[in-house]
N, C-alpha and C. Protein backbone atom coordinates (compact mmCIF):
# COMPACT_ATOMS: atom_id res chain seq x y z
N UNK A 1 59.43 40.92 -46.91
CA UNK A 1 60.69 41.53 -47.33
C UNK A 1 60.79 41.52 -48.86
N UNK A 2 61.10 42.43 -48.72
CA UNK A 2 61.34 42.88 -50.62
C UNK A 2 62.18 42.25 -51.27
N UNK A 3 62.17 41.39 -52.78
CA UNK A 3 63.07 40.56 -53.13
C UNK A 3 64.29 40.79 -53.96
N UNK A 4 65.61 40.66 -52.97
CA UNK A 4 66.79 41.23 -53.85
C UNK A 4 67.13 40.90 -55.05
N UNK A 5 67.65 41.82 -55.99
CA UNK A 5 68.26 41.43 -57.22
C UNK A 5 69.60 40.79 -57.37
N UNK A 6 70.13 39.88 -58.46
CA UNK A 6 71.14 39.21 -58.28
C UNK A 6 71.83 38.92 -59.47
N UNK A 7 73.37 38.87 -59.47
CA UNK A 7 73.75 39.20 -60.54
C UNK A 7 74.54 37.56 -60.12
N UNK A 8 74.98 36.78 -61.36
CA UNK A 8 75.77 35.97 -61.26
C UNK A 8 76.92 36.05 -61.45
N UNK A 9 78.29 35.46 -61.04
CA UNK A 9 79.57 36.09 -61.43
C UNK A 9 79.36 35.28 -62.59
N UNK A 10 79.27 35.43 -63.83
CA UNK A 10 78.98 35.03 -65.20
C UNK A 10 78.96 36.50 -65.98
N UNK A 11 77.67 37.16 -65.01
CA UNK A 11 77.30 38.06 -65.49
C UNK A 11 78.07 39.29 -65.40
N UNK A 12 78.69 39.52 -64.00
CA UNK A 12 79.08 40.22 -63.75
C UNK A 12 80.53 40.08 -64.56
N UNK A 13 80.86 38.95 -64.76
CA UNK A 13 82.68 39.22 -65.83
C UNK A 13 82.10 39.89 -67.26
N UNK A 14 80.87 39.17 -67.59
CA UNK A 14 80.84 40.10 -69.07
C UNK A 14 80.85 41.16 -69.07
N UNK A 15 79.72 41.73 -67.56
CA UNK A 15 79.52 43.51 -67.84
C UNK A 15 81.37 43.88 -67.55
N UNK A 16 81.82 43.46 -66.84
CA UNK A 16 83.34 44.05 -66.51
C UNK A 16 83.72 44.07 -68.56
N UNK A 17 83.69 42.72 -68.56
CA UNK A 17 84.50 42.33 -69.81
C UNK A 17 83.99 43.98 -71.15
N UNK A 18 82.66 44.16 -70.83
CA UNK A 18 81.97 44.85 -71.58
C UNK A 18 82.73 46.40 -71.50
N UNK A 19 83.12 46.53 -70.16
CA UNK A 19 83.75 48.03 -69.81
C UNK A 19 82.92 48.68 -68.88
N UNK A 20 81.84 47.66 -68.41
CA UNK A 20 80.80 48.25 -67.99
C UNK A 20 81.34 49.31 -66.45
N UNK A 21 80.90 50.51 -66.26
CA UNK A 21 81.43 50.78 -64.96
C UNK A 21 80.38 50.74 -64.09
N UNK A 22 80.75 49.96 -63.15
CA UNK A 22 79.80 49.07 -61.84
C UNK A 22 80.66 49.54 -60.94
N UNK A 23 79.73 49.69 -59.27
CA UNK A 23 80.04 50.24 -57.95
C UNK A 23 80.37 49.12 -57.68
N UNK A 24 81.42 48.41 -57.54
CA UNK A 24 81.35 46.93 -56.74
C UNK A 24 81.56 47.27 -55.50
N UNK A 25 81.08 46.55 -54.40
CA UNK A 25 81.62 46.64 -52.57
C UNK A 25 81.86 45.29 -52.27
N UNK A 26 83.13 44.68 -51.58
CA UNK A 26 83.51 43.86 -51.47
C UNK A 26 82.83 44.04 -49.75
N UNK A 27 81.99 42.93 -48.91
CA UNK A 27 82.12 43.39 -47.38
C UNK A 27 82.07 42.14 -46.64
N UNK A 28 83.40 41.82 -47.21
CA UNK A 28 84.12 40.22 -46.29
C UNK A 28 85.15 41.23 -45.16
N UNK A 29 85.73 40.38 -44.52
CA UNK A 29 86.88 40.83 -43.66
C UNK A 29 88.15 41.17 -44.16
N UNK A 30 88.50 42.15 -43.25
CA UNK A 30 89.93 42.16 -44.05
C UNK A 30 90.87 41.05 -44.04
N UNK A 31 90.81 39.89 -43.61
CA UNK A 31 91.52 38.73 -43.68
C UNK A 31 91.41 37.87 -44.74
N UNK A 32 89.86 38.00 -45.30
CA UNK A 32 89.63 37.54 -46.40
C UNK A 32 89.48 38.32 -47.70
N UNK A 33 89.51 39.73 -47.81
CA UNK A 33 90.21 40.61 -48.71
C UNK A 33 91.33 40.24 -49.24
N UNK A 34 92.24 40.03 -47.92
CA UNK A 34 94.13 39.77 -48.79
C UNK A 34 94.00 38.78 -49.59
N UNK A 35 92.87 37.71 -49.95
CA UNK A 35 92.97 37.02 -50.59
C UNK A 35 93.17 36.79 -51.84
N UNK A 36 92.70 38.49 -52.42
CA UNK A 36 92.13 38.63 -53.70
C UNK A 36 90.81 39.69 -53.44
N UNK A 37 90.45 40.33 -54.12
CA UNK A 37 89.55 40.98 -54.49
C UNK A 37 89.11 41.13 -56.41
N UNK A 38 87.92 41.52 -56.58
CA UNK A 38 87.51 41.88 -57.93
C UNK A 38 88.16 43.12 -58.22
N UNK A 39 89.34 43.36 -59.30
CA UNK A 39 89.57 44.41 -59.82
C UNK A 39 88.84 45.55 -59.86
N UNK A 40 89.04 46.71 -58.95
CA UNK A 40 87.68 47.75 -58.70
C UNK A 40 86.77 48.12 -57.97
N UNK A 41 86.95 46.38 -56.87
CA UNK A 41 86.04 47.15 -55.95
C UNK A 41 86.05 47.78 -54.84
N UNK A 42 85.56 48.40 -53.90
CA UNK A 42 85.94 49.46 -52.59
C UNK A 42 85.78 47.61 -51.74
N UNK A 43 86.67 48.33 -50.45
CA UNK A 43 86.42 47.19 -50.05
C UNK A 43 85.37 47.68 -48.50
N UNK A 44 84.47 47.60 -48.22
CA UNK A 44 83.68 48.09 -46.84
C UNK A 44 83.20 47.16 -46.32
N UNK A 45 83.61 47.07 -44.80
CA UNK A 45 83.30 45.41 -43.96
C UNK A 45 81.66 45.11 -43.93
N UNK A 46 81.37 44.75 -43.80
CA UNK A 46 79.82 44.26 -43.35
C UNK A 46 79.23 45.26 -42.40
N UNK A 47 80.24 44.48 -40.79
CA UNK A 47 79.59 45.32 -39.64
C UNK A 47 79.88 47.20 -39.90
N UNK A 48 80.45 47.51 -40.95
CA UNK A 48 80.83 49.44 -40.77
C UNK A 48 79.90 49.84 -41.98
N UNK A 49 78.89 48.53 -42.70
CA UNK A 49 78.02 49.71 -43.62
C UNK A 49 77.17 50.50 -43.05
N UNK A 50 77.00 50.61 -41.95
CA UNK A 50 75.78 51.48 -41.20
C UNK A 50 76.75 52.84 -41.49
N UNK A 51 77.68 52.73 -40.75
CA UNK A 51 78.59 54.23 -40.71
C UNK A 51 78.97 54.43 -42.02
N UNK A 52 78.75 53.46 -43.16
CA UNK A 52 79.17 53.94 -43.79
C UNK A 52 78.06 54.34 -45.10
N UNK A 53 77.20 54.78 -44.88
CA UNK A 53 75.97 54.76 -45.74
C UNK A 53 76.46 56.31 -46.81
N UNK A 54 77.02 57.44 -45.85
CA UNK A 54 77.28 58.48 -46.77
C UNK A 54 78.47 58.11 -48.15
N UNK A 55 78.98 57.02 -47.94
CA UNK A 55 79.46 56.94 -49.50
C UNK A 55 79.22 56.15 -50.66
N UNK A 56 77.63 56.34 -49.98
CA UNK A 56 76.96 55.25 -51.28
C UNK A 56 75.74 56.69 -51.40
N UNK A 57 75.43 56.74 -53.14
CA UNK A 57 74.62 57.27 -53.92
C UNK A 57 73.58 56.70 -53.83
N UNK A 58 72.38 57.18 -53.49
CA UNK A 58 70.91 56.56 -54.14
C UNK A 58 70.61 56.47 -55.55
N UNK A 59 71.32 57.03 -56.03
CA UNK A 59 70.85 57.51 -57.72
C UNK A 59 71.72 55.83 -58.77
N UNK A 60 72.89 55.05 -57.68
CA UNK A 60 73.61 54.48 -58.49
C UNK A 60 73.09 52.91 -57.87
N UNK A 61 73.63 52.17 -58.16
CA UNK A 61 72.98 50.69 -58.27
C UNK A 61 74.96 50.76 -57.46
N UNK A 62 74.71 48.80 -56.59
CA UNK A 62 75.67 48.80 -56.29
C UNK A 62 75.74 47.34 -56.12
N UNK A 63 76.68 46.24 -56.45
CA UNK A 63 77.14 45.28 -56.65
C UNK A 63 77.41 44.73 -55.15
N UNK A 64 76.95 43.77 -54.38
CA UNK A 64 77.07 43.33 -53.14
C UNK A 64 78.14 42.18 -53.27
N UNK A 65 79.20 41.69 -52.80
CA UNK A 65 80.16 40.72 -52.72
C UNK A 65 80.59 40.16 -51.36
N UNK A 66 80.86 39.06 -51.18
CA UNK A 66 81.00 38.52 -50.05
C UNK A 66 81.88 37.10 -50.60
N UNK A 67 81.80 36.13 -49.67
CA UNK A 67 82.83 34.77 -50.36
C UNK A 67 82.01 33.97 -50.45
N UNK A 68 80.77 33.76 -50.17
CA UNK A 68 79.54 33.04 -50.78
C UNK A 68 77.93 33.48 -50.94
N UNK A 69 78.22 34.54 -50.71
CA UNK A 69 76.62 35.60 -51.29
C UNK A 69 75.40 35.47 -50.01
N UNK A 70 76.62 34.96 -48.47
CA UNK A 70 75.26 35.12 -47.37
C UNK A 70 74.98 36.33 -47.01
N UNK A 71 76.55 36.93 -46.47
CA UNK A 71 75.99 37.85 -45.85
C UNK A 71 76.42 38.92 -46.93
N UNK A 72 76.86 39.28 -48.26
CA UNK A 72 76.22 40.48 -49.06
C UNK A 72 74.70 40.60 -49.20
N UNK A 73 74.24 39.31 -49.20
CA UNK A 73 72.17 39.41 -49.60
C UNK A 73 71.88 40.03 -47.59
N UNK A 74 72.32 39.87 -46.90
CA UNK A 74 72.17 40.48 -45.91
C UNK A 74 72.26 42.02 -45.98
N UNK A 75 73.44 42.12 -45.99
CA UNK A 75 73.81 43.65 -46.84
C UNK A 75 72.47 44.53 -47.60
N UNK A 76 72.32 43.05 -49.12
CA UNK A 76 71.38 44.09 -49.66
C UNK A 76 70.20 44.59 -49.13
N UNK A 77 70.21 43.77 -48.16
CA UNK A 77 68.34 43.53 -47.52
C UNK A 77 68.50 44.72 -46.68
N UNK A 78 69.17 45.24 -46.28
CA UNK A 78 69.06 46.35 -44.95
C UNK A 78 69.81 47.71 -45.69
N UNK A 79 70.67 47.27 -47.26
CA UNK A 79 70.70 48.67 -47.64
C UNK A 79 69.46 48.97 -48.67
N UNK A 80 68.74 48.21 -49.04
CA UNK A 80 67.21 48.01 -49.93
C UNK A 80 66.50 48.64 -48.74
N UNK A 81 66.58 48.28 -47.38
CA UNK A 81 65.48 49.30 -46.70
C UNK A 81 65.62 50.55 -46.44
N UNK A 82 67.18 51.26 -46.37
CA UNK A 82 67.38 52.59 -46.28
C UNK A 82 67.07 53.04 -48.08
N UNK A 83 66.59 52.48 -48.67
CA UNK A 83 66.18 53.08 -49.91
C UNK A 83 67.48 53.11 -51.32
N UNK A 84 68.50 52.18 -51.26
CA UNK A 84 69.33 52.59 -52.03
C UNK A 84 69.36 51.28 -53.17
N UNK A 85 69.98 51.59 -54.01
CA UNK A 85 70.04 49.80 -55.01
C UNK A 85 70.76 49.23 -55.16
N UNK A 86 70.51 48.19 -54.78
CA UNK A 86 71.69 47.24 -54.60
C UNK A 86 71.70 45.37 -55.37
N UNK A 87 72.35 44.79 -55.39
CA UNK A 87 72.71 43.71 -56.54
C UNK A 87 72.91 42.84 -55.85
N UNK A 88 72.91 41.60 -55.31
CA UNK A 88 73.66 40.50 -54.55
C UNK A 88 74.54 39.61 -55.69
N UNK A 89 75.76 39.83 -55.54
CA UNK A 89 76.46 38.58 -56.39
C UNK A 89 76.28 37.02 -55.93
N UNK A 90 75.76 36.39 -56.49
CA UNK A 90 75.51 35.29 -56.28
C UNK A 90 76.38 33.94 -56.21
N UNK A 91 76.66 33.53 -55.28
CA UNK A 91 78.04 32.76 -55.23
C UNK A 91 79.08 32.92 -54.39
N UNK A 92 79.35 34.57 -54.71
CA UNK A 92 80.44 35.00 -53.86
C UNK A 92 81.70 34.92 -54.34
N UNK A 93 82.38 35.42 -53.67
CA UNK A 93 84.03 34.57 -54.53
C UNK A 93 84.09 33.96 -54.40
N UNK A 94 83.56 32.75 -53.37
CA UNK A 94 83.87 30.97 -54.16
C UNK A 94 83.48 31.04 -55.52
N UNK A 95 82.86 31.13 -56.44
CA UNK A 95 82.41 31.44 -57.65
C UNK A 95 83.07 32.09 -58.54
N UNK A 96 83.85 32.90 -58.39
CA UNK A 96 84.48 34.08 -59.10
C UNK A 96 85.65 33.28 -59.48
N UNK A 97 85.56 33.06 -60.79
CA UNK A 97 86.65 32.88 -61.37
C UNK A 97 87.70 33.80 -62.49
N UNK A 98 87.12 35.13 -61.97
CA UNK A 98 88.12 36.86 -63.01
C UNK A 98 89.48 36.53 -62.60
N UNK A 99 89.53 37.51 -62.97
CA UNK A 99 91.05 38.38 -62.16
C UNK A 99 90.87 38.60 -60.59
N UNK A 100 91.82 38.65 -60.11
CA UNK A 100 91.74 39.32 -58.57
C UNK A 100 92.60 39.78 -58.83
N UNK A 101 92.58 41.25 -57.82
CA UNK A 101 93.38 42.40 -57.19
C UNK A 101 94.02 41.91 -55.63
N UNK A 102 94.87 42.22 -55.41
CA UNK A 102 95.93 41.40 -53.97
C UNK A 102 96.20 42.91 -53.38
């Protein structure tokens, strides 16, 4: 298996901080959404990325999020095999200490 790329939430507040514009996908539950989210990101569950593959670009890179980076690196691993690019945040939002969106 091909080895995912990974961004740390360190990294990921500077590129925000920077202005950077990043695809973030949040794909926790919606129970753990209301918690907070990263300012910006779509929120798409885990189990509906299959159905939901038409609103992701091949051409764009995309930020994987979860609440401790298991199952986004899951995520990336099976959207890395339909051919698209993808980021694992590392940590998860236990880690994330930004802003959140409610």
């Amino acid at each position: 298996m091909e080895e995912i790329q990974e961004i740390t939430t360190d990294e990921l507040q500077k590129k925000l901080d920077a202005g950077e514009n990043l695809e973030l996908v949040d794909v926790r539950e919606d129970e753990e959404v209301s918690q907070g989210m990263i300012p910006g990101a779509k929120h798409i569950r885990m189990g509906t990325i299959p159905e939901n593959l038409d609103q992701f670009d091949k051409d764009k890179e995309y930020i994987m999020i979860c609440r401790s980076g298991n199952r986004s690196g899951q995520v990336c691993h099976y959207m890395q095999e339909q051919g698209y690019k993808v980021r694992n945040m590392v940590g998860g939002m236990l880690d994330w200490s930004g802003e959140k969106q409610f």
